[in-house]
PDB file of N, CA and C in Angstrom:
ATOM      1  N   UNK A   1      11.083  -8.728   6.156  1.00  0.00           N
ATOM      2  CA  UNK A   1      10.032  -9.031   5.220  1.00  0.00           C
ATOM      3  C   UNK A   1      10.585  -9.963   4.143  1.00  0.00           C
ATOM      4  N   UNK A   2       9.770 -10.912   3.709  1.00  0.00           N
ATOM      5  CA  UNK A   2      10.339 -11.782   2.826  1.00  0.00           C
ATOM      6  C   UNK A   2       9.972 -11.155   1.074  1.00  0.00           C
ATOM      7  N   UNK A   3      11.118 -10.985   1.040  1.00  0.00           N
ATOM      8  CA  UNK A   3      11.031 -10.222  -0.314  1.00  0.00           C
ATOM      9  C   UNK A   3      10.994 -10.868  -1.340  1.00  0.00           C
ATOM     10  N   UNK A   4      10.207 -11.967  -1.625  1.00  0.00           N
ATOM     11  CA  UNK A   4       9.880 -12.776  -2.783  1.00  0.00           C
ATOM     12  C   UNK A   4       7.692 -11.981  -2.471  1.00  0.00           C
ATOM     13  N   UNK A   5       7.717 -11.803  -1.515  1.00  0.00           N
ATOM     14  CA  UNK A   5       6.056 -11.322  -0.952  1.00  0.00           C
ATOM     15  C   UNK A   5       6.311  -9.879  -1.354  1.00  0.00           C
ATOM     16  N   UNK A   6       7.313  -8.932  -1.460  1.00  0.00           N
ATOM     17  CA  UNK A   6       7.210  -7.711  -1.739  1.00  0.00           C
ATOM     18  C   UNK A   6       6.073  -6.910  -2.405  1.00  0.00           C
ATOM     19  N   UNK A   7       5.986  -5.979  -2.668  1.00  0.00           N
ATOM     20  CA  UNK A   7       5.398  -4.966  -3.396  1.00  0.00           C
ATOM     21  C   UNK A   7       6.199  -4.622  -4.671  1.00  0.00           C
ATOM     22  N   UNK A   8       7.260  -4.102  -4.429  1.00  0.00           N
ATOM     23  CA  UNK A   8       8.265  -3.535  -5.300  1.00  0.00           C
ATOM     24  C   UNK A   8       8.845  -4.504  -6.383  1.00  0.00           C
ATOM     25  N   UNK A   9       9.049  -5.470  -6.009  1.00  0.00           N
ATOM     26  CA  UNK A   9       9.588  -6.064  -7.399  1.00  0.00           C
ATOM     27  C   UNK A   9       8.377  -6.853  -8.149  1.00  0.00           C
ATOM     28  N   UNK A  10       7.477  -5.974  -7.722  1.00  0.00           N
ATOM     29  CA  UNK A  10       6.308  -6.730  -8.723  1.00  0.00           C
ATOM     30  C   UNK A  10       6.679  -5.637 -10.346  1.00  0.00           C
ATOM     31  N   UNK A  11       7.134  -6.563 -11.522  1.00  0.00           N
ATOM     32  CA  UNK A  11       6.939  -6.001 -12.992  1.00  0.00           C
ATOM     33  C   UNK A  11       5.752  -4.680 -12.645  1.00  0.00           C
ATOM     34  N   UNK A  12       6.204  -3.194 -13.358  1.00  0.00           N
ATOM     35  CA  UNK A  12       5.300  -2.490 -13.144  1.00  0.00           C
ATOM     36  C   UNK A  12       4.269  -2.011 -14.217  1.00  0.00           C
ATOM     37  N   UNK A  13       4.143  -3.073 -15.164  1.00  0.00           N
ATOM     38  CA  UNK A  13       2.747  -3.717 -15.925  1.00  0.00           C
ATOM     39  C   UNK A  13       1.470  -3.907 -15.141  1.00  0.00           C
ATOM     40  N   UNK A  14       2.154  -4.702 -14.119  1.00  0.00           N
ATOM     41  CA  UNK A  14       1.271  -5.364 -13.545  1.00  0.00           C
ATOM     42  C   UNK A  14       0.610  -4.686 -12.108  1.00  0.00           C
ATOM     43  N   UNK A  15       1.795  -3.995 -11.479  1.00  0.00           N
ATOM     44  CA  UNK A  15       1.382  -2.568 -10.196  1.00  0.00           C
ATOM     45  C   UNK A  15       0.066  -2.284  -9.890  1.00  0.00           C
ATOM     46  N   UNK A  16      -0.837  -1.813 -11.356  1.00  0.00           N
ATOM     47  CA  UNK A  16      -2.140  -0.890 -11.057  1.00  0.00           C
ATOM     48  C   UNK A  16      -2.908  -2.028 -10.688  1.00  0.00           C
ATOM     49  N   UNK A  17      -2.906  -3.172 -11.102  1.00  0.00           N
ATOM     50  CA  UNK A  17      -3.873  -4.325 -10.659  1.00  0.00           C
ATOM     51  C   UNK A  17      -3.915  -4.526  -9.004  1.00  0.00           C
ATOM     52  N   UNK A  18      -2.515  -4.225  -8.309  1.00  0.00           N
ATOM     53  CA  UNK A  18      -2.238  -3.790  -6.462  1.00  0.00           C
ATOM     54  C   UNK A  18      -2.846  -3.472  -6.081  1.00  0.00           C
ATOM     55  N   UNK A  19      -3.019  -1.922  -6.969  1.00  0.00           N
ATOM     56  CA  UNK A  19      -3.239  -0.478  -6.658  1.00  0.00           C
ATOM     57  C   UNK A  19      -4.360  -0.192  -6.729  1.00  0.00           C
ATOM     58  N   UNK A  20      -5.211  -1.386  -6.983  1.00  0.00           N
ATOM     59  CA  UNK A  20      -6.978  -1.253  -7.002  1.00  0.00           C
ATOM     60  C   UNK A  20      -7.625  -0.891  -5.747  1.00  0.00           C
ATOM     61  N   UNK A  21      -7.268  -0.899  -4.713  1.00  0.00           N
ATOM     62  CA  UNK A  21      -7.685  -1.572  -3.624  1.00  0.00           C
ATOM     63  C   UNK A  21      -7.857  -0.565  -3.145  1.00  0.00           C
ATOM     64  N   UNK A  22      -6.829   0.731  -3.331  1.00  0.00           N
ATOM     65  CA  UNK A  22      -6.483   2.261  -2.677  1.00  0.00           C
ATOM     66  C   UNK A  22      -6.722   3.149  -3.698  1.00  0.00           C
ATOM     67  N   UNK A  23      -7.744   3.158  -4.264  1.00  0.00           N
ATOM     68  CA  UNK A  23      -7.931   4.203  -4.950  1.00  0.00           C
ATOM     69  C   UNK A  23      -8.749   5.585  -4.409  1.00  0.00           C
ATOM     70  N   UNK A  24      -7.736   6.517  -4.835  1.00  0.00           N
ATOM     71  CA  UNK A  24      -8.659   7.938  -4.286  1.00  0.00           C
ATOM     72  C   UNK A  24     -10.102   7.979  -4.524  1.00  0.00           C
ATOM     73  N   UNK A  25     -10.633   7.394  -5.160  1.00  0.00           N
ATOM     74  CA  UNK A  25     -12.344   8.119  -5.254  1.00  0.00           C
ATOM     75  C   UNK A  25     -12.990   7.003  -4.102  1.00  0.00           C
ATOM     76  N   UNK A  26     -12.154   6.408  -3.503  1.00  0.00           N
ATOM     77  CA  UNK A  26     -12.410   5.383  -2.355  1.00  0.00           C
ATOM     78  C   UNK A  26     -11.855   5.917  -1.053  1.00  0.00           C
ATOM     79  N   UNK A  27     -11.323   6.970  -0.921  1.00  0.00           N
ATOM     80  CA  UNK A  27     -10.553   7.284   0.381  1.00  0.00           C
ATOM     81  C   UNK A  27     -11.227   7.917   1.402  1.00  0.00           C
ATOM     82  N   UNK A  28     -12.564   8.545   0.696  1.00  0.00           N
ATOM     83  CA  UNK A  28     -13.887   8.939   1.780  1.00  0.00           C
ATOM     84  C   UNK A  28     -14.339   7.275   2.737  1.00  0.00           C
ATOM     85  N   UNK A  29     -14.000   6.268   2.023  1.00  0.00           N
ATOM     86  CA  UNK A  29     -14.476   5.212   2.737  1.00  0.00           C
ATOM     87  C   UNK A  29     -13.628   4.751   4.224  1.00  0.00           C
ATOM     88  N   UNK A  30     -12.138   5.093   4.330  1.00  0.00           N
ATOM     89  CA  UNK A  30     -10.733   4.843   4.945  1.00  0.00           C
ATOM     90  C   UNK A  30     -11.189   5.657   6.046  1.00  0.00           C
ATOM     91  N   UNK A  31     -10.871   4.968   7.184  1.00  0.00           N
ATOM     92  CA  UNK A  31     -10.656   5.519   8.461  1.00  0.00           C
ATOM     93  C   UNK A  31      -9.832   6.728   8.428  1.00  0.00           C
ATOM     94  N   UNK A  32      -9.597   8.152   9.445  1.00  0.00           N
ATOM     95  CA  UNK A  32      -9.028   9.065   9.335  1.00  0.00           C
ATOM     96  C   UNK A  32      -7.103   8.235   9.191  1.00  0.00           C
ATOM     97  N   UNK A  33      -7.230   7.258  10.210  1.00  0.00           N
ATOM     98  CA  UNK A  33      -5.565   6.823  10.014  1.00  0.00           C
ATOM     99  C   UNK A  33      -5.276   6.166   9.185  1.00  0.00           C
ATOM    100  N   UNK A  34      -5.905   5.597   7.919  1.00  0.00           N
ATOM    101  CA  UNK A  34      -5.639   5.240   6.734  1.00  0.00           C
ATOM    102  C   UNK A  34      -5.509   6.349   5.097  1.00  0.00           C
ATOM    103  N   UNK A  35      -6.627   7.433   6.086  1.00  0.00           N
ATOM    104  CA  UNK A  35      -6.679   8.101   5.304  1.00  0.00           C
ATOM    105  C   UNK A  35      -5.377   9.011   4.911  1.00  0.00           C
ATOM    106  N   UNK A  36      -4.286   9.298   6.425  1.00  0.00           N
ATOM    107  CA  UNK A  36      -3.314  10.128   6.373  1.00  0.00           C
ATOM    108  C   UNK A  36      -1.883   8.945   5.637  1.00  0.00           C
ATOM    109  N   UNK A  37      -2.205   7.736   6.037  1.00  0.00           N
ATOM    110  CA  UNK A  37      -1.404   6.816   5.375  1.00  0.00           C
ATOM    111  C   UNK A  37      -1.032   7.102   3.685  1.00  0.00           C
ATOM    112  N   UNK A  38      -2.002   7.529   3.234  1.00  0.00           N
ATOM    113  CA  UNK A  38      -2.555   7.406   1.915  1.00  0.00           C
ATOM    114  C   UNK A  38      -1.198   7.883   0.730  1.00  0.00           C
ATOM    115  N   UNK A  39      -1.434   9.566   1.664  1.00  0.00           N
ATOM    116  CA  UNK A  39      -0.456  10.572   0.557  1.00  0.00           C
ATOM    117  C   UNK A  39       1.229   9.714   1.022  1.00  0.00           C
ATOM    118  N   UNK A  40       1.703   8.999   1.751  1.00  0.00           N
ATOM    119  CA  UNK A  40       2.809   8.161   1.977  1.00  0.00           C
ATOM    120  C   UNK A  40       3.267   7.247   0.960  1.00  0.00           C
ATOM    121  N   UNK A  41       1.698   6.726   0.989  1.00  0.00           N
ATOM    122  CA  UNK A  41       1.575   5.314   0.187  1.00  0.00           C
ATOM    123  C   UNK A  41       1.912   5.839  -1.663  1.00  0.00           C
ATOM    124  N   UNK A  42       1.331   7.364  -1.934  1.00  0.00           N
ATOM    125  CA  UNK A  42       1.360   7.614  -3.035  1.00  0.00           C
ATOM    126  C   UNK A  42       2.706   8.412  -3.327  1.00  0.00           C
ATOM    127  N   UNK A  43       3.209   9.107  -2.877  1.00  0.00           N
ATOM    128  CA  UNK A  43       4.552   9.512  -2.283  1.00  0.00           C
ATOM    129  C   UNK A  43       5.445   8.733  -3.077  1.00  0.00           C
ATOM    130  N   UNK A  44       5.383   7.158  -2.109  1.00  0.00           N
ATOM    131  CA  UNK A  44       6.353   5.961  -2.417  1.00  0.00           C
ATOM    132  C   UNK A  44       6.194   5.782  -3.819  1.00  0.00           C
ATOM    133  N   UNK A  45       4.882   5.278  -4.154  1.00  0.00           N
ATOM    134  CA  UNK A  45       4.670   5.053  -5.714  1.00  0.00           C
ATOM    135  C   UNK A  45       5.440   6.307  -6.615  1.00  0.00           C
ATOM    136  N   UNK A  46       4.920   7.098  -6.851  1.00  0.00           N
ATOM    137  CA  UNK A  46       5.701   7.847  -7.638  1.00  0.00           C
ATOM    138  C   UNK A  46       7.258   8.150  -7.567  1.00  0.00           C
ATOM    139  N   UNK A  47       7.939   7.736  -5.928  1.00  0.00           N
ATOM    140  CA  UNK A  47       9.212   7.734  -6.155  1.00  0.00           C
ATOM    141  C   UNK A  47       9.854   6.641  -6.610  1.00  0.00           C
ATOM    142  N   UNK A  48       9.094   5.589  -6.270  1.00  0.00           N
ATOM    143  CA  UNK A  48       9.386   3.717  -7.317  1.00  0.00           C
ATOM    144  C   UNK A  48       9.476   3.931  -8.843  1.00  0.00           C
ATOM    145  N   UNK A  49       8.661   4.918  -9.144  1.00  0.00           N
ATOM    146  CA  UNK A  49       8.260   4.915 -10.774  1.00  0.00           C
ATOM    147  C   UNK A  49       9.270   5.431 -11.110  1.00  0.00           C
ATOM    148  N   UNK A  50       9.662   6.894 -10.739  1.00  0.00           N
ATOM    149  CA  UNK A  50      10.872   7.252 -10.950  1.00  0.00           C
ATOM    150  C   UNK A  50      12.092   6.896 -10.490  1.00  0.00           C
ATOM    151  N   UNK A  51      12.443   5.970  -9.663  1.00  0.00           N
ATOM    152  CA  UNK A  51      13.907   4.729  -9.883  1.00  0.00           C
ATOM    153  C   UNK A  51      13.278   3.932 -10.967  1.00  0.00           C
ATOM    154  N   UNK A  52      12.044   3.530 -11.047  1.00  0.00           N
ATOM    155  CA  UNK A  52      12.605   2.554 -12.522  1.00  0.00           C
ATOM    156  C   UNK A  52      12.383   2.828 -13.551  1.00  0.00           C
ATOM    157  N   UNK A  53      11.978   4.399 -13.792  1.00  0.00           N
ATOM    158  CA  UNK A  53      12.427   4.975 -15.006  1.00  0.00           C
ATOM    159  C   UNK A  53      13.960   5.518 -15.492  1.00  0.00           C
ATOM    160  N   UNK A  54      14.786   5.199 -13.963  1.00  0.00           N
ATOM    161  CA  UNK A  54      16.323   5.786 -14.125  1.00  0.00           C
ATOM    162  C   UNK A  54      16.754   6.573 -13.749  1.00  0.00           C
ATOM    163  N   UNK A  55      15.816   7.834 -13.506  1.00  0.00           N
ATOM    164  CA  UNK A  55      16.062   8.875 -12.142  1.00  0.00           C
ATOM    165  C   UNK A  55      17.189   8.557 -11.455  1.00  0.00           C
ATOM    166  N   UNK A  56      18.148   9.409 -11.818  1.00  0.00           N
ATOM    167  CA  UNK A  56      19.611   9.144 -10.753  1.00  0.00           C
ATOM    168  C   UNK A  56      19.292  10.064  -9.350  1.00  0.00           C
ATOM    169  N   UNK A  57      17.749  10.653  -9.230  1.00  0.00           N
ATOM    170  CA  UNK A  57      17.706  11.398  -8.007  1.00  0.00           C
ATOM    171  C   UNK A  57      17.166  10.561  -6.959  1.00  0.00           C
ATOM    172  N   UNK A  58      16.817   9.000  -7.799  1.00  0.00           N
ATOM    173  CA  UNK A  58      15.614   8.510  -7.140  1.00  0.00           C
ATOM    174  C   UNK A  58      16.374   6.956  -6.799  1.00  0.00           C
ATOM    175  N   UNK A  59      16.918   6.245  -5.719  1.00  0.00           N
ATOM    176  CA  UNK A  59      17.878   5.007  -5.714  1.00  0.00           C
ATOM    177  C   UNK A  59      16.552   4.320  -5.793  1.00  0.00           C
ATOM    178  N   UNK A  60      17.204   3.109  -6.649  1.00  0.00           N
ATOM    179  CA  UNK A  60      15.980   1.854  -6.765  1.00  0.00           C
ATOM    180  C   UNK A  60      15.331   1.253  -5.211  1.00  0.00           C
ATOM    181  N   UNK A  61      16.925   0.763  -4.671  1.00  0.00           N
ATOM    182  CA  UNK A  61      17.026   0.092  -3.669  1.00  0.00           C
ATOM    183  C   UNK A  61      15.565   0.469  -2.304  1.00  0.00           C
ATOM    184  N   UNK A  62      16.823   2.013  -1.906  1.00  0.00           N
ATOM    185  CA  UNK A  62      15.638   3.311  -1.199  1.00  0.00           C
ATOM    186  C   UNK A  62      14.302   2.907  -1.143  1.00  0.00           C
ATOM    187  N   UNK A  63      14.072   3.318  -2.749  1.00  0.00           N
ATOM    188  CA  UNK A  63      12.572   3.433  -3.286  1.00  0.00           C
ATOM    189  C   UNK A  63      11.926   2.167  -3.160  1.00  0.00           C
ATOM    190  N   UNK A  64      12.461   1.275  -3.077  1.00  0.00           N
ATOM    191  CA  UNK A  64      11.677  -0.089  -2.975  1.00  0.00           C
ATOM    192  C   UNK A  64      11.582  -0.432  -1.612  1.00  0.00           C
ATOM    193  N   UNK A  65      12.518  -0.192  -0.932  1.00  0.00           N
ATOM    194  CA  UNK A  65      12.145  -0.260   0.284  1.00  0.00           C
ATOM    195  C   UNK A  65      11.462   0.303   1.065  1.00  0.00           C
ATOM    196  N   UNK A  66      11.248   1.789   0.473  1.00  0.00           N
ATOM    197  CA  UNK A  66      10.196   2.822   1.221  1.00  0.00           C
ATOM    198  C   UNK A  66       8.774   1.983   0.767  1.00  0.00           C
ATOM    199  N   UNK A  67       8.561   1.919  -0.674  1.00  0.00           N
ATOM    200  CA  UNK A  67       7.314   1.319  -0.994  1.00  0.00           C
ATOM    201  C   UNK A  67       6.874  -0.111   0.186  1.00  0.00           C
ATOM    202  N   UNK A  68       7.647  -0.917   0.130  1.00  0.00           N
ATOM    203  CA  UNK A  68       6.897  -1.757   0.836  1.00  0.00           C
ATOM    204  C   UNK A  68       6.943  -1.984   1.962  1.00  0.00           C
ATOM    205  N   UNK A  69       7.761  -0.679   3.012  1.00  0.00           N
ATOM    206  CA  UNK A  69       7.325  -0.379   4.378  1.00  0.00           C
ATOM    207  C   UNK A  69       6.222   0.329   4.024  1.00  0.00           C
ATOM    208  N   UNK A  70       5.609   1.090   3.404  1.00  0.00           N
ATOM    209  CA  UNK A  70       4.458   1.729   3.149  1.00  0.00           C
ATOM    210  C   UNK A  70       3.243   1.091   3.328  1.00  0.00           C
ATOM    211  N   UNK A  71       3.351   0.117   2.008  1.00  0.00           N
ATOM    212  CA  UNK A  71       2.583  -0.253   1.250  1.00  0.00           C
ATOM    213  C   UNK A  71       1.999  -1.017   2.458  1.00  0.00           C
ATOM    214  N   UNK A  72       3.226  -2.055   3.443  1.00  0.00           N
ATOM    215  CA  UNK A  72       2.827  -3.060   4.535  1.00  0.00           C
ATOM    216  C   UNK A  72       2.185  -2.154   6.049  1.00  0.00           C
ATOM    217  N   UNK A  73       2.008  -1.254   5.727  1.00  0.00           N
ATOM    218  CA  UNK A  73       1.521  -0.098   7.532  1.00  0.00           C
ATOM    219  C   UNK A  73       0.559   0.005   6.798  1.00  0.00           C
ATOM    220  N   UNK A  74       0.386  -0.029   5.571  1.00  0.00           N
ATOM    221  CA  UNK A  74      -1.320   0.606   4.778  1.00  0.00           C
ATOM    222  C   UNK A  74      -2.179  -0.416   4.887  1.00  0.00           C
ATOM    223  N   UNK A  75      -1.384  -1.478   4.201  1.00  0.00           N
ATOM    224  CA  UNK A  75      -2.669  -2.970   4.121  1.00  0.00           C
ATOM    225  C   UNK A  75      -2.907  -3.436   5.679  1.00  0.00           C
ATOM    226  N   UNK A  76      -1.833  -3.175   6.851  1.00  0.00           N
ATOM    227  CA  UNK A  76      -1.945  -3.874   8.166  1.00  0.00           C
ATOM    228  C   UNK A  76      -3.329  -2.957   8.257  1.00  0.00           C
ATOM    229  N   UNK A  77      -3.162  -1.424   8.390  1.00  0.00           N
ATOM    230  CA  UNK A  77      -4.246  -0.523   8.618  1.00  0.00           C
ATOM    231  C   UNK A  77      -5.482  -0.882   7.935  1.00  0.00           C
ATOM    232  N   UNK A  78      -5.986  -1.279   6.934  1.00  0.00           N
ATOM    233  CA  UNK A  78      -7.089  -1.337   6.200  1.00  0.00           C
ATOM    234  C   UNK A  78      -7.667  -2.619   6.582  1.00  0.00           C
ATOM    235  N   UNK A  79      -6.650  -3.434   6.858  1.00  0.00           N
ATOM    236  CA  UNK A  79      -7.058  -4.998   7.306  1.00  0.00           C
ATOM    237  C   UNK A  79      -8.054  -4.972   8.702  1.00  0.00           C
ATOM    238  N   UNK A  80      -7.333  -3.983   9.341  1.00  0.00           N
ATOM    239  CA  UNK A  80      -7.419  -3.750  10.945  1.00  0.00           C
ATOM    240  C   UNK A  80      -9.287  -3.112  10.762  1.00  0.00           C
ATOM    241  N   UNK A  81      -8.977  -2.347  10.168  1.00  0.00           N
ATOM    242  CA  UNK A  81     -10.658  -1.261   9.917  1.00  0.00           C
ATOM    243  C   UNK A  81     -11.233  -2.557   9.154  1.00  0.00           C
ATOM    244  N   UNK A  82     -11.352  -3.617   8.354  1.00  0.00           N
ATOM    245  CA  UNK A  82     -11.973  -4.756   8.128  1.00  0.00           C
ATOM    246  C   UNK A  82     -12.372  -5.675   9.150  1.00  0.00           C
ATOM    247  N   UNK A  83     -11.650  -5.961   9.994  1.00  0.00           N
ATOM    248  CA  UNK A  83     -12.215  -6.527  11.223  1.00  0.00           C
ATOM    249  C   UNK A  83     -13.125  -5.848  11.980  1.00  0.00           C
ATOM    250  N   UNK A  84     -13.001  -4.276  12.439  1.00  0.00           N
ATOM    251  CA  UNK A  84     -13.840  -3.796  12.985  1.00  0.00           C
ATOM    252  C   UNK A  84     -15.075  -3.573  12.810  1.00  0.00           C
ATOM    253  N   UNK A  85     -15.007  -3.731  11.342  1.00  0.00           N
ATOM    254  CA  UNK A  85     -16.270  -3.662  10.092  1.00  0.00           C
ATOM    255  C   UNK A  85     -17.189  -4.717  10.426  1.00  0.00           C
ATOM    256  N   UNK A  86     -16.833  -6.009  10.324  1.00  0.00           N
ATOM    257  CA  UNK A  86     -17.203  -7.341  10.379  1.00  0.00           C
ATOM    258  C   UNK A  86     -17.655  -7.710  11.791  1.00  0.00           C
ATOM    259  N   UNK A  87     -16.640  -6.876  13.059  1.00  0.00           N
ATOM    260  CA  UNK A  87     -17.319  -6.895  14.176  1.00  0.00           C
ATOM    261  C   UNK A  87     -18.822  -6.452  14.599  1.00  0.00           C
ATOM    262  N   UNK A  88     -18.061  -4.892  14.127  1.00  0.00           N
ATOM    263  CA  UNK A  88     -19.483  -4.309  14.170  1.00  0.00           C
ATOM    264  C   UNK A  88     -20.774  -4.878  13.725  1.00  0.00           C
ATOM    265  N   UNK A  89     -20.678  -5.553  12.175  1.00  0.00           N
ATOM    266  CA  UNK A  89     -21.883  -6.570  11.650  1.00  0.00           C
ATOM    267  C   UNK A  89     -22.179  -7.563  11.931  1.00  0.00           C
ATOM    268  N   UNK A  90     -21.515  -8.136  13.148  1.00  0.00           N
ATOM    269  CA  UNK A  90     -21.556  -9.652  13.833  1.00  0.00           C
ATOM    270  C   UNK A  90     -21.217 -10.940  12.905  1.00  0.00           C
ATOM    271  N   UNK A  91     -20.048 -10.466  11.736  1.00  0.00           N
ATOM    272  CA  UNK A  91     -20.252 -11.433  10.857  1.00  0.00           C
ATOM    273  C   UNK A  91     -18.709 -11.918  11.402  1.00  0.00           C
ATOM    274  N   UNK A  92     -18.173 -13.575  10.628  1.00  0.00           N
ATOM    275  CA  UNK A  92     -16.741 -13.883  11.179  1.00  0.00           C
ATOM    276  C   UNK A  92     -15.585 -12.922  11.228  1.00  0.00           C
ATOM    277  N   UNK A  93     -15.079 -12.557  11.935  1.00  0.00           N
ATOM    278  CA  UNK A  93     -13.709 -12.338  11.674  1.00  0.00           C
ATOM    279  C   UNK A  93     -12.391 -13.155  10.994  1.00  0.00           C
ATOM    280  N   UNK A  94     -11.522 -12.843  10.273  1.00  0.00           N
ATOM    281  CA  UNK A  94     -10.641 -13.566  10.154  1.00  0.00           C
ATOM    282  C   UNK A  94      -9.614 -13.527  10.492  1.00  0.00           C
ATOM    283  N   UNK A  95      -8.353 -14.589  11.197  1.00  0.00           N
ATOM    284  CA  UNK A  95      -8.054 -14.715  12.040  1.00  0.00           C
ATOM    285  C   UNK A  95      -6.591 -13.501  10.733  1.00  0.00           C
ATOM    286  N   UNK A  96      -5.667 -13.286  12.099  1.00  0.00           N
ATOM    287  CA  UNK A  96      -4.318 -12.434  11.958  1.00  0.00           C
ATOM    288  C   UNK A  96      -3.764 -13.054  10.598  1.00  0.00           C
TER     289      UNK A  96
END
């Protein structure tokens, strides 16, 4: 993964603006396999927060790397249920 595209070294000012996209009062909308993605995806986050609050239980490195294997199986998944969406409505797809 090209880690200038990451998740993780995004300043975490800026994180919740990501994090719009997956919000729980939205997870009734998520396919069942996005839906189990979810508690992973939130998992990671809170163990990111705590490496960069200093947590010596929590390695930065680890934690950043768990986040954006996460973060990248979540958005492939949600992308995937968007196409099917768009199929189903006969409207364009967009390409991979």
């Amino acid at each position: 993964m090209d880690k200038s595209l990451s998740l993780s070294i995004i300043n975490y000012l800026l994180k919740p603006n990501y994090y719009g996209f997956v919000r729980t009062q939205n997870i009734h909308l998520m396919e069942p396999l996005s839906q189990a993605m979810y508690s992973d995806f939130y998992l990671a986050f809170l163990n990111l927060a705590e490496a960069e609050n200093g947590n010596p239980e929590y390695p930065y490195e680890k934690c950043a790397q768990k986040m954006d294997e996460v973060f990248e199986d979540l958005s492939k998944a949600i992308f995937i249920e968007y196409r099917q969406i768009l199929k189903k409505c006969h409207l364009p797809v967009p390409l991979k």
